[in-house]
PDB file of N, CA and C in Angstrom:
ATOM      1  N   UNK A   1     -46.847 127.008   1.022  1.00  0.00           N
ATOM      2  CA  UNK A   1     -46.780 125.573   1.178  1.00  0.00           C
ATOM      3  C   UNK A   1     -47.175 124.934  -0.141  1.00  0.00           C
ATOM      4  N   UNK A   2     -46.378 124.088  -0.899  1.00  0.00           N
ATOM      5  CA  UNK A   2     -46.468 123.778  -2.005  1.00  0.00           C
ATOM      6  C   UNK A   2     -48.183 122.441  -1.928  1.00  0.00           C
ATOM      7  N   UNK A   3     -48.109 122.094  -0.914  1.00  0.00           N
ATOM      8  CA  UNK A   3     -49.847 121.328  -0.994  1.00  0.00           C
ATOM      9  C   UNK A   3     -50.932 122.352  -0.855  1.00  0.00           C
ATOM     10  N   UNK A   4     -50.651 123.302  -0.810  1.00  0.00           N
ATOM     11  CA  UNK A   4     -51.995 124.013  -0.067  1.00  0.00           C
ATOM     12  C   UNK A   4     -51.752 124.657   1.013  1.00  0.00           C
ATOM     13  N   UNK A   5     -52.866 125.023   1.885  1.00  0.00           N
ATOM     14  CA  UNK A   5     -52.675 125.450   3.291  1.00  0.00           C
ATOM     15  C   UNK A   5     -52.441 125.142   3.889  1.00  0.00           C
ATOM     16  N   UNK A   6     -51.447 125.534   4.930  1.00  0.00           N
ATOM     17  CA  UNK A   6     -50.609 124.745   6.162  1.00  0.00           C
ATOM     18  C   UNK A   6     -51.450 124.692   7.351  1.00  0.00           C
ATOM     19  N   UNK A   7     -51.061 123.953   8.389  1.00  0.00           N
ATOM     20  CA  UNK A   7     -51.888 123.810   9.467  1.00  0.00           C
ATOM     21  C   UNK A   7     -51.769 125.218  10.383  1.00  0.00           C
ATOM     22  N   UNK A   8     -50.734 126.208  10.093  1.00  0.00           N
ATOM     23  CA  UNK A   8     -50.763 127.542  10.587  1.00  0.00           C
ATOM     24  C   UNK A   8     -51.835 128.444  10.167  1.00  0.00           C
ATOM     25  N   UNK A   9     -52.105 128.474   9.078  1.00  0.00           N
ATOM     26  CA  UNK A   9     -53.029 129.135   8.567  1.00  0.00           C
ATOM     27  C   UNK A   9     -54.665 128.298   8.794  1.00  0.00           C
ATOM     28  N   UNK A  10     -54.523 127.103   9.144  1.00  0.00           N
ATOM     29  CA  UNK A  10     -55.741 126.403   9.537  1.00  0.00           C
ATOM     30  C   UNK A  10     -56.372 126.966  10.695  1.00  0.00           C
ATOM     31  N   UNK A  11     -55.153 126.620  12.419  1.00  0.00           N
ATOM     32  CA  UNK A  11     -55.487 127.380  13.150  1.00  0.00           C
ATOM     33  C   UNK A  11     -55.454 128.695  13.442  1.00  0.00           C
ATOM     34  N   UNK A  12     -55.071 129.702  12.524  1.00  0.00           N
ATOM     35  CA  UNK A  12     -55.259 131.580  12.775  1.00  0.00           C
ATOM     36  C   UNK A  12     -56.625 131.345  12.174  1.00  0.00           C
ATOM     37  N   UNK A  13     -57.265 130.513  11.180  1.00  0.00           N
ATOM     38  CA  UNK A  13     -58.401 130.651  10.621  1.00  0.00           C
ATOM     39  C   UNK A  13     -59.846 130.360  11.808  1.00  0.00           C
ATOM     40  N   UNK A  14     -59.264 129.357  12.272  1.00  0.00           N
ATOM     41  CA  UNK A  14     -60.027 128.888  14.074  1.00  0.00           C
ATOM     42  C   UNK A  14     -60.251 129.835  14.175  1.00  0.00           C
ATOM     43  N   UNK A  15     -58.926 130.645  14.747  1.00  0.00           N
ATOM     44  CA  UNK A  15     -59.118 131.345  16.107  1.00  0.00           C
ATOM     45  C   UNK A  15     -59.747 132.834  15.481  1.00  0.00           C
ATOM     46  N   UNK A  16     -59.839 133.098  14.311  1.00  0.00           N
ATOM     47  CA  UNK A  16     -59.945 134.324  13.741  1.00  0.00           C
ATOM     48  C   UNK A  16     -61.895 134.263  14.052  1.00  0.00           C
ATOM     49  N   UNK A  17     -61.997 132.788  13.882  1.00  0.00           N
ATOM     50  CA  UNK A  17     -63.677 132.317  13.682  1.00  0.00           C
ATOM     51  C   UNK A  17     -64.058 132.271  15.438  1.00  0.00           C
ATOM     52  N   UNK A  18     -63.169 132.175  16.102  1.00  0.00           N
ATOM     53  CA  UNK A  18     -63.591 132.351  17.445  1.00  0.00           C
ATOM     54  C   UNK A  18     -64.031 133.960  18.017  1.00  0.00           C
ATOM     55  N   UNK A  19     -63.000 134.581  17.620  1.00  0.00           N
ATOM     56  CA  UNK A  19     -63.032 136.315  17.781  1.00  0.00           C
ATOM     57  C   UNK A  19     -63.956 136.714  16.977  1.00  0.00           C
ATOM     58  N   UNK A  20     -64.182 136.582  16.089  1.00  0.00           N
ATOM     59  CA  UNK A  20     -65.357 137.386  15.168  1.00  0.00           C
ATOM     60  C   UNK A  20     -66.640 136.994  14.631  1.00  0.00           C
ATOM     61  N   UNK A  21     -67.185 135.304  15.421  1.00  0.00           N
ATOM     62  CA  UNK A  21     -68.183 134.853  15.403  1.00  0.00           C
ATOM     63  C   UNK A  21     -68.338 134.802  13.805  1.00  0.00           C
ATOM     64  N   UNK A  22     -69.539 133.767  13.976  1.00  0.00           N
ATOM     65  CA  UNK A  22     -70.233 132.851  12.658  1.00  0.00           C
ATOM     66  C   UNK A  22     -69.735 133.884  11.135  1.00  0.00           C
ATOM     67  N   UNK A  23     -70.960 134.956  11.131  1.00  0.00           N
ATOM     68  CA  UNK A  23     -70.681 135.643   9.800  1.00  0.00           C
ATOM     69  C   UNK A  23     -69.841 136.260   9.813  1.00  0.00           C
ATOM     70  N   UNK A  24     -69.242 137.178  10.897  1.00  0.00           N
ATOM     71  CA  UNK A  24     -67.718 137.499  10.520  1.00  0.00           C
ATOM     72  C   UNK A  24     -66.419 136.793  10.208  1.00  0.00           C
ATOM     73  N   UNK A  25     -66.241 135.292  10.574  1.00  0.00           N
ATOM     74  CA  UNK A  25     -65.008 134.840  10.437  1.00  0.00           C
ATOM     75  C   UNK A  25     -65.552 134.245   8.735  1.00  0.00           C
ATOM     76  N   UNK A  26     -66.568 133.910   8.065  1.00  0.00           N
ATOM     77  CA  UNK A  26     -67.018 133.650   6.558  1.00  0.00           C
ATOM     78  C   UNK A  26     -66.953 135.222   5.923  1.00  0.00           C
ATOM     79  N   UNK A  27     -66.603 136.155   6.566  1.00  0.00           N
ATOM     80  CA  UNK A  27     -66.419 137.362   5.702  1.00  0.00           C
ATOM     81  C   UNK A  27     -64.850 137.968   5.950  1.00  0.00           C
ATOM     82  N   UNK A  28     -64.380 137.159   6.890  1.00  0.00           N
ATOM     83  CA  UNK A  28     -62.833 137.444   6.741  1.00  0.00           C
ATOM     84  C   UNK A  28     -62.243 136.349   6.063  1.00  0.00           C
ATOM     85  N   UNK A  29     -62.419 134.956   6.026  1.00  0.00           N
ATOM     86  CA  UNK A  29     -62.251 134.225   5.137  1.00  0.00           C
ATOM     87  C   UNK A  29     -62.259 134.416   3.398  1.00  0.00           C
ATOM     88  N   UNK A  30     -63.387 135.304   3.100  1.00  0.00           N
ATOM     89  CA  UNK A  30     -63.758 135.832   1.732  1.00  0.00           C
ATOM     90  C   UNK A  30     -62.580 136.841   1.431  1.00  0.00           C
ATOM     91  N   UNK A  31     -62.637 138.193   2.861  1.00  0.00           N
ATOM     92  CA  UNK A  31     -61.754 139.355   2.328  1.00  0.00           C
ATOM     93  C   UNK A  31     -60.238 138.403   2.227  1.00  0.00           C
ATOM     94  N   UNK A  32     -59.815 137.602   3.025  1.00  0.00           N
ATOM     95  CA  UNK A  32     -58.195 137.050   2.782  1.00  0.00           C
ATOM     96  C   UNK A  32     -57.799 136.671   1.563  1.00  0.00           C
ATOM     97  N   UNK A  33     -58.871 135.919   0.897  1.00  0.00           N
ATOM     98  CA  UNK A  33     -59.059 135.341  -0.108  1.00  0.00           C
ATOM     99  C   UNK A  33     -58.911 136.375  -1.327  1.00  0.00           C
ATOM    100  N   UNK A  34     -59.698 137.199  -1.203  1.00  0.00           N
ATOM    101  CA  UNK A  34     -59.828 138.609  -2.444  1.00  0.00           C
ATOM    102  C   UNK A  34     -58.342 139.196  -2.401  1.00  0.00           C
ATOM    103  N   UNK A  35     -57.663 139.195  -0.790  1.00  0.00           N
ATOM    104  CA  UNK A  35     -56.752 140.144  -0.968  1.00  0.00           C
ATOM    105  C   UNK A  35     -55.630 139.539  -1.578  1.00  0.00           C
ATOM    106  N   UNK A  36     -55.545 138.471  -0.979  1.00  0.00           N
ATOM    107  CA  UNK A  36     -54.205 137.313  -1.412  1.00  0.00           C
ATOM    108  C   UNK A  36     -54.021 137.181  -2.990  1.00  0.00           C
ATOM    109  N   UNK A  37     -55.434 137.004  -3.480  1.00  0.00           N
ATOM    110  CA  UNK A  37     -55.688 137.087  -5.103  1.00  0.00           C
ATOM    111  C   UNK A  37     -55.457 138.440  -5.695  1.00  0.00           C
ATOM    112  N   UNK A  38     -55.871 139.017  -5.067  1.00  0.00           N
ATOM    113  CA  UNK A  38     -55.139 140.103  -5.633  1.00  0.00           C
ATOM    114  C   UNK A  38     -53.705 140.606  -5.910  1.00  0.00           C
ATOM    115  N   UNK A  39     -52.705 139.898  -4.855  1.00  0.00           N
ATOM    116  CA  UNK A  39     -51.245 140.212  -4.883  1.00  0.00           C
ATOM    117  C   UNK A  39     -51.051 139.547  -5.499  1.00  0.00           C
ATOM    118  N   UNK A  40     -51.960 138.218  -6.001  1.00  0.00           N
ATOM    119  CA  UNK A  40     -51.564 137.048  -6.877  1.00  0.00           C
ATOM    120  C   UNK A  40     -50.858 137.599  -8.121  1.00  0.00           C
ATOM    121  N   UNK A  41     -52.416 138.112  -8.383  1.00  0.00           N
ATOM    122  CA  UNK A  41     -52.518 138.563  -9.826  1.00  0.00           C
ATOM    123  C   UNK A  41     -51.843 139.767 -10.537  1.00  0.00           C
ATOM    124  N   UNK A  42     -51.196 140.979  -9.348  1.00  0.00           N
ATOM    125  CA  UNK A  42     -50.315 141.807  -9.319  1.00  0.00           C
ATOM    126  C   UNK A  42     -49.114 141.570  -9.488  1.00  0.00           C
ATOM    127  N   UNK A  43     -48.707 140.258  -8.796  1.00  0.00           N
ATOM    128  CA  UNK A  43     -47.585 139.544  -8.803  1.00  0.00           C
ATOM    129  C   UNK A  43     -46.970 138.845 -10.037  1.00  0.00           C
ATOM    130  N   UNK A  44     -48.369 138.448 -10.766  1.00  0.00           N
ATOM    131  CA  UNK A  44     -48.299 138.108 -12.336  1.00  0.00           C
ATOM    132  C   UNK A  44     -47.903 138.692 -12.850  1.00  0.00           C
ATOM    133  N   UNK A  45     -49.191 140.151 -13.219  1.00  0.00           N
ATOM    134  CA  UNK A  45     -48.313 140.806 -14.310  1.00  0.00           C
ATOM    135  C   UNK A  45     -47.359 141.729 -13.725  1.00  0.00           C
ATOM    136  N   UNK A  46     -46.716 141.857 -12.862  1.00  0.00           N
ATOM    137  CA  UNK A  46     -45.529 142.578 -12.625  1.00  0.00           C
ATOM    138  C   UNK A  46     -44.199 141.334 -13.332  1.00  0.00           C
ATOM    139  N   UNK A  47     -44.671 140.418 -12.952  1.00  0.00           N
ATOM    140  CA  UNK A  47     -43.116 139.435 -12.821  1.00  0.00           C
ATOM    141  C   UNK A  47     -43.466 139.042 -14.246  1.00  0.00           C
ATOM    142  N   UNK A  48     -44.585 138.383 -14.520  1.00  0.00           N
ATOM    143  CA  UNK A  48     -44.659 137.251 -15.770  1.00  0.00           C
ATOM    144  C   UNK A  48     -44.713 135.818 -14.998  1.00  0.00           C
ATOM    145  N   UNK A  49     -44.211 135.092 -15.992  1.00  0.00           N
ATOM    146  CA  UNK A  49     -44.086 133.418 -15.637  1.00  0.00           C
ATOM    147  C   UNK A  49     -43.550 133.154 -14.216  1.00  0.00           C
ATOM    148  N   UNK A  50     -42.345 134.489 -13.961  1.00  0.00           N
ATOM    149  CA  UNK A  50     -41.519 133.516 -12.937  1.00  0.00           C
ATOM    150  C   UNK A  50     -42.376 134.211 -11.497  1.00  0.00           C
ATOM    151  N   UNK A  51     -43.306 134.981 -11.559  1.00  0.00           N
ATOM    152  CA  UNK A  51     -44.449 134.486 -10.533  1.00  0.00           C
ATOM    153  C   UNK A  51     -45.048 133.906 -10.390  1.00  0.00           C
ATOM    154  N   UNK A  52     -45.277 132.710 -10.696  1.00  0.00           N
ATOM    155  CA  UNK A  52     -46.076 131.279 -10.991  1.00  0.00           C
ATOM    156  C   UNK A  52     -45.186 130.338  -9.956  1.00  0.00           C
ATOM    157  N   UNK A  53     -43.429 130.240  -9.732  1.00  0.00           N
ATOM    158  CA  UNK A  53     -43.417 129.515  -9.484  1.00  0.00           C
ATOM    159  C   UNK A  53     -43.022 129.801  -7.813  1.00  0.00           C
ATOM    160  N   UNK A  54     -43.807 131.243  -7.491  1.00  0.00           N
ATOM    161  CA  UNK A  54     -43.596 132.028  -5.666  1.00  0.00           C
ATOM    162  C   UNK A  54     -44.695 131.388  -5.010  1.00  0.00           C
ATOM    163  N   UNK A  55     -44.398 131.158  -3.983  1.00  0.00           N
ATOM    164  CA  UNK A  55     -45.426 130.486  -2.700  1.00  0.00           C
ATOM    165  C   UNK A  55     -45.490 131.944  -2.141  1.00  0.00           C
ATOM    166  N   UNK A  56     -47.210 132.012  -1.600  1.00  0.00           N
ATOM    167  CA  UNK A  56     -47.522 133.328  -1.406  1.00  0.00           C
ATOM    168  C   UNK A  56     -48.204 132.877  -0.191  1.00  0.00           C
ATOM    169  N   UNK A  57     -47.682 133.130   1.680  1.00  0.00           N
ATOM    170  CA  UNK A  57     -48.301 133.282   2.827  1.00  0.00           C
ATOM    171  C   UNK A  57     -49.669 133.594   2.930  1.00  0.00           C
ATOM    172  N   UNK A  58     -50.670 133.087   2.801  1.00  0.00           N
ATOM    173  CA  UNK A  58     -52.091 133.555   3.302  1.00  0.00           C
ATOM    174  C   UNK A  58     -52.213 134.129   4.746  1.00  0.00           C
ATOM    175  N   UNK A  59     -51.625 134.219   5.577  1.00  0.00           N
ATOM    176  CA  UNK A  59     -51.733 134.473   6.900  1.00  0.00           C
ATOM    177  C   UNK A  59     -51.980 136.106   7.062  1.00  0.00           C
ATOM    178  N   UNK A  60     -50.805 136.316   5.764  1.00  0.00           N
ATOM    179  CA  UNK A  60     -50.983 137.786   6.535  1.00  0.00           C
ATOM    180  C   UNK A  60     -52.014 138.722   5.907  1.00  0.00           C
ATOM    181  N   UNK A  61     -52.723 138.080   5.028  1.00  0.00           N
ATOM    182  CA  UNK A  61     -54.104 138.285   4.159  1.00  0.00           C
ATOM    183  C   UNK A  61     -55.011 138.463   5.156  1.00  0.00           C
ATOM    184  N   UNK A  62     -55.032 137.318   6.222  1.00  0.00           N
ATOM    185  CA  UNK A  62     -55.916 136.712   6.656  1.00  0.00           C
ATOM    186  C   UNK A  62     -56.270 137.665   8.159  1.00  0.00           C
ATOM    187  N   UNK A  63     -54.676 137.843   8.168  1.00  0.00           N
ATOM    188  CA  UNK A  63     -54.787 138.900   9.253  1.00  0.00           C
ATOM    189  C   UNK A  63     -55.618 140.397   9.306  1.00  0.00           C
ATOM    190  N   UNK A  64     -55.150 140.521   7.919  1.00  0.00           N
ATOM    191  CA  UNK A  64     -55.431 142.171   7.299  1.00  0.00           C
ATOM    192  C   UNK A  64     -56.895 141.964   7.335  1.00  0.00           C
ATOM    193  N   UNK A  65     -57.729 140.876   6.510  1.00  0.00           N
ATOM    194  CA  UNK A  65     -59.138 140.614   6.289  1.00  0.00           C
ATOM    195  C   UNK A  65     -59.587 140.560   7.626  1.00  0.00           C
ATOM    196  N   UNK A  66     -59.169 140.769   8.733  1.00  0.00           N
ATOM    197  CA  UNK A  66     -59.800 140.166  10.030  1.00  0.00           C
ATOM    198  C   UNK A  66     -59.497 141.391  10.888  1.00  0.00           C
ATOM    199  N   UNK A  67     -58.722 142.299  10.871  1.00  0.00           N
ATOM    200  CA  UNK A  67     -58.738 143.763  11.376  1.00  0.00           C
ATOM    201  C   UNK A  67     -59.648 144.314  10.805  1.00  0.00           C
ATOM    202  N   UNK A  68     -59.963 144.576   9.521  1.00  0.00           N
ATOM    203  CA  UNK A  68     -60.959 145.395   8.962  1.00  0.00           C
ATOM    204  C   UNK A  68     -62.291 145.000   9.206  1.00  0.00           C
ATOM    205  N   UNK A  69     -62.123 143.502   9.188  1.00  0.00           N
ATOM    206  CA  UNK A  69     -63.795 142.947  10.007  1.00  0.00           C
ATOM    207  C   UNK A  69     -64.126 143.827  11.693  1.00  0.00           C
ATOM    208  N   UNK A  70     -62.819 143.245  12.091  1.00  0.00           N
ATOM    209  CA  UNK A  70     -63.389 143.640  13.229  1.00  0.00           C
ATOM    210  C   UNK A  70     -63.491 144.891  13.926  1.00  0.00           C
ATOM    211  N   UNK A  71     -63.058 146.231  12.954  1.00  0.00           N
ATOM    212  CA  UNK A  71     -63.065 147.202  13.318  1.00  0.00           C
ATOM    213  C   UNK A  71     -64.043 147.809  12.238  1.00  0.00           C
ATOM    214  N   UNK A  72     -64.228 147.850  11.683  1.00  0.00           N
ATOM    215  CA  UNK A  72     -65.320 148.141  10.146  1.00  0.00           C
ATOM    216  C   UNK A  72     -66.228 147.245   9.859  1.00  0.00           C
ATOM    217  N   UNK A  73     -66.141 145.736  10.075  1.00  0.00           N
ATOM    218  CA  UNK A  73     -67.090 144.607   9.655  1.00  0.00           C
ATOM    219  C   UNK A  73     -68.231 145.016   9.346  1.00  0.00           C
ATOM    220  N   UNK A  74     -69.086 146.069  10.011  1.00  0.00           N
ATOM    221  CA  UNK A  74     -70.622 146.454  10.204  1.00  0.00           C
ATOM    222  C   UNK A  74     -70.990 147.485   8.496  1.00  0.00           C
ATOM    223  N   UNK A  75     -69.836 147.999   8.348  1.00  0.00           N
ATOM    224  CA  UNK A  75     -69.927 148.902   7.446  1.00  0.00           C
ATOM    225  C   UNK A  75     -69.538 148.148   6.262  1.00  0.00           C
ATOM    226  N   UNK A  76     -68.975 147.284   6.164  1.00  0.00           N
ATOM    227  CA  UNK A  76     -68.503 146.675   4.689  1.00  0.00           C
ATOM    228  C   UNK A  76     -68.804 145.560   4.730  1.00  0.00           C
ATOM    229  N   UNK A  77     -70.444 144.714   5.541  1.00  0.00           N
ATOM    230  CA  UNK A  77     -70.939 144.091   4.957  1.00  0.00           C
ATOM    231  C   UNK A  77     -71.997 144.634   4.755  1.00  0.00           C
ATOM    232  N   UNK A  78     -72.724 146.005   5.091  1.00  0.00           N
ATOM    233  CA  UNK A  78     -73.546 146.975   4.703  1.00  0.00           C
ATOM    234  C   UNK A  78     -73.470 147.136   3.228  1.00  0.00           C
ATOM    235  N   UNK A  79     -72.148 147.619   2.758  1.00  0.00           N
ATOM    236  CA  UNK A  79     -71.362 148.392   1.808  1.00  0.00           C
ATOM    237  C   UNK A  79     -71.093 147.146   0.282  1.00  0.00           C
ATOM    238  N   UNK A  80     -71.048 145.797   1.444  1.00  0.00           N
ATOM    239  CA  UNK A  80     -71.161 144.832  -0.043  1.00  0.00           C
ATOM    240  C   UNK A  80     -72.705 144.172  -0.610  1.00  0.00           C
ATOM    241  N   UNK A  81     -73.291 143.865   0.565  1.00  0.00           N
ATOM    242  CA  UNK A  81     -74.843 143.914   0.286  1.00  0.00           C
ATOM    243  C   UNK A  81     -75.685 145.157  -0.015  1.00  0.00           C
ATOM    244  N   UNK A  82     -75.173 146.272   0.071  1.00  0.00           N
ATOM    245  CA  UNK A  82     -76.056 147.536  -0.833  1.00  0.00           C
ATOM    246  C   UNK A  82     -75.530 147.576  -2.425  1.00  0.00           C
ATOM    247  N   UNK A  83     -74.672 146.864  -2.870  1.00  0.00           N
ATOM    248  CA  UNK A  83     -74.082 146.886  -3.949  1.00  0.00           C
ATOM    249  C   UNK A  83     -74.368 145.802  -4.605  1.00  0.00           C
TER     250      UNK A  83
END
């Protein structure tokens, strides 16, 4: 979405914060964020410039960050606060 985040990705973000309570939906919020940036920045230097001008879905970031919470969450906020 060329403004920002769409109202789709607003409410999966809700409902992601409903299923995985307070500190888990602020630690799937973080992992979506890391992962999305990451394809960002992959996306850069693979393409160059003309990845600058791709709109990149957060949803399915958001999704991925929110399986691993909720099946691992315990261990990889262990795993980022021992580090």
């Amino acid at each position: 979405y060329p403004a920002g985040m769409g109202y789709g990705d607003v409410r999966l973000a809700a409902f992601v914060g409903l299923i995985a309570g307070f500190p888990g939906a602020i630690w799937t919020l973080f992992g979506g964020i890391v992962l999305g940036g990451a394809t960002a920045v992959a996306l850069v230097v693979r393409h160059g410039k003309r990845a600058l001008k791709r709109y990149i879905a957060f949803a399915p970031f958001l999704v991925i960050a929110a399986l691993v919470m909720l099946l691992f969450g315990d261990a990889v906020v262990s795993w980022y606060l021992a580090s």
